[in-house]
Protein backbone atom coordinates (compact mmCIF):
# COMPACT_ATOMS: atom_id res chain seq x y z
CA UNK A 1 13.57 22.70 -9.06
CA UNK A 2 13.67 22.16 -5.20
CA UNK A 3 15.12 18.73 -4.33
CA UNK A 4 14.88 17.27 -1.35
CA UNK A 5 17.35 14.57 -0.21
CA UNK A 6 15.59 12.72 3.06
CA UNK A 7 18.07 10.93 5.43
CA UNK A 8 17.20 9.10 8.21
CA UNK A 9 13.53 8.97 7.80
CA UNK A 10 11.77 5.99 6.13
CA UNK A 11 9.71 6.26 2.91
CA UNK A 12 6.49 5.49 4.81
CA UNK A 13 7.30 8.59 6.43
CA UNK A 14 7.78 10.99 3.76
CA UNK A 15 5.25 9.22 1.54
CA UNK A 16 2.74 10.67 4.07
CA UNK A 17 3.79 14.35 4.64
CA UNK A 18 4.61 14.57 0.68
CA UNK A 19 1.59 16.12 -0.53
CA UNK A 20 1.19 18.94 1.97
CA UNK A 21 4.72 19.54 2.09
CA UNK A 22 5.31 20.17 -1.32
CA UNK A 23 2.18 22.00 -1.77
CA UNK A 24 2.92 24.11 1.21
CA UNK A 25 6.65 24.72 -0.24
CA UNK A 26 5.24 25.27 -3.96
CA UNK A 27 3.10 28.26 -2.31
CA UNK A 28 6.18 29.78 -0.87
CA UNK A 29 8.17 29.62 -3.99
CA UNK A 30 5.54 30.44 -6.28
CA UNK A 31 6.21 27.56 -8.15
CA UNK A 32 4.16 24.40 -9.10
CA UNK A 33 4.30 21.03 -7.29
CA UNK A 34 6.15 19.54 -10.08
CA UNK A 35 8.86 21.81 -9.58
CA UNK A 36 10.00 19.50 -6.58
CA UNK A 37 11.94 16.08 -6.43
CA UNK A 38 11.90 14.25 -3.19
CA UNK A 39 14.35 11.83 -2.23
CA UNK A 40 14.81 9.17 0.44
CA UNK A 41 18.87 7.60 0.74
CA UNK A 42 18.53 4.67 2.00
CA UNK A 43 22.25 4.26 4.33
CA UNK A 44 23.15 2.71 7.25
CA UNK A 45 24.76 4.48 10.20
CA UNK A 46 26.95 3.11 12.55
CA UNK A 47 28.52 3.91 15.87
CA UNK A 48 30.58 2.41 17.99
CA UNK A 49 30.75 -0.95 16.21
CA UNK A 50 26.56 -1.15 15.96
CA UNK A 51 24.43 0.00 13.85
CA UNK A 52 22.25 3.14 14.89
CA UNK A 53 19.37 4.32 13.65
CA UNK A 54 19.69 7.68 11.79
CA UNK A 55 19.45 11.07 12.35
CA UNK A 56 16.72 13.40 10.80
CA UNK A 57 18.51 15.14 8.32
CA UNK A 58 17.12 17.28 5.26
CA UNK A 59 18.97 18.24 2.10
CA UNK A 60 17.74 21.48 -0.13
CA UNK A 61 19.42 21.90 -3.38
CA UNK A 62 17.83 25.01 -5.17
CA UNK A 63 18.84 28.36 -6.46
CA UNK A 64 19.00 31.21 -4.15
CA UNK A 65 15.59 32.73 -2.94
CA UNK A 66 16.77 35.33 -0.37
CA UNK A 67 17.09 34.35 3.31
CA UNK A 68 13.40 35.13 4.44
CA UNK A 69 12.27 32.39 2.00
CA UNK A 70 15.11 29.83 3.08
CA UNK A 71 13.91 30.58 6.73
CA UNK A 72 10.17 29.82 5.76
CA UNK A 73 11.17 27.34 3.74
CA UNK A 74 12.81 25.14 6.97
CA UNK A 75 10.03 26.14 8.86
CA UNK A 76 7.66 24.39 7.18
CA UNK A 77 10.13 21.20 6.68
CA UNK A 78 10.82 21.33 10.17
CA UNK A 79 6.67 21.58 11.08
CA UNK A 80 5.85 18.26 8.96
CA UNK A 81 8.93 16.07 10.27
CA UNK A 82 7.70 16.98 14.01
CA UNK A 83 4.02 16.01 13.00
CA UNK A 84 5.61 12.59 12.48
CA UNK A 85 6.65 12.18 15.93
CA UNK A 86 10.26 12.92 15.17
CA UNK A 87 11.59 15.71 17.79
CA UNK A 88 14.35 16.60 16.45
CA UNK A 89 15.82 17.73 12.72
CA UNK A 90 18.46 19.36 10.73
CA UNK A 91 18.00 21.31 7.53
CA UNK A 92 21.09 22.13 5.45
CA UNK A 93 20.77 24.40 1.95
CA UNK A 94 23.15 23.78 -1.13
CA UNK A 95 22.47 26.70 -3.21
CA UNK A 96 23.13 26.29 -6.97
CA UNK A 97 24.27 29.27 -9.07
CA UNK A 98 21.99 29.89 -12.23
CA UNK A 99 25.08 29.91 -14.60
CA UNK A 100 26.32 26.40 -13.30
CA UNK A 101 23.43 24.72 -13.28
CA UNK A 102 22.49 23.70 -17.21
CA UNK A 103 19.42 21.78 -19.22
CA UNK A 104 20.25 20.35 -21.94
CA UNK A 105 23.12 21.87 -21.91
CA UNK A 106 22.35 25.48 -21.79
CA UNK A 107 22.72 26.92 -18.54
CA UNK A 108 19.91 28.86 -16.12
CA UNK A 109 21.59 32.82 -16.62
């Protein structure tokens, strides 16, 4: 249920850390691979009347897994952007509660 929303990194890039990534991320969670969605916005930044390339940033949407996990969890983001040659990146969790978040219209709880 992990999803990933990539900004400022191209598809090329993620297309190449994917597998190990999510593998790596599965293991933590105890969770299989297809438990993850990976997503690349394509956007345009702009500053001071040009446009700018954009920074590294990394969205997690998931339920709660306790703060050790989280921690881990950026880690090992953090580890595979940097083994692209990117120095620098930000990692920001959305947590979802279980009793807002619904299939099919019957909630997680």
């Amino acid at each position: 249920m992990p999803q990933l929303i990539f900004k400022g990194i191209s598809v090329d890039q993620v297309k190449k850390i994917s597998s190990p990534l999510v593998q790596e991320l599965a293991d933590l969670c105890h969770c299989e691979t297809d438990n993850f969605t990976l997503e690349i916005i394509h956007s345009t930044f702009v500053f001071n009347q040009e446009e700018v390339p954009g920074f590294p940033f990394i969205e997690v949407k998931w339920f709660d897994r306790g703060q050790e996990i989280q921690d881990q969890f950026a880690k090992m983001i953090t580890k595979h952007i940097h083994s692209l040659d990117i120095p620098e990146v930000e990692v920001a969790f959305t947590v979802f509660l279980e009793s807002a978040y619904y299939l099919n219209g019957t909630n997680f709880e």
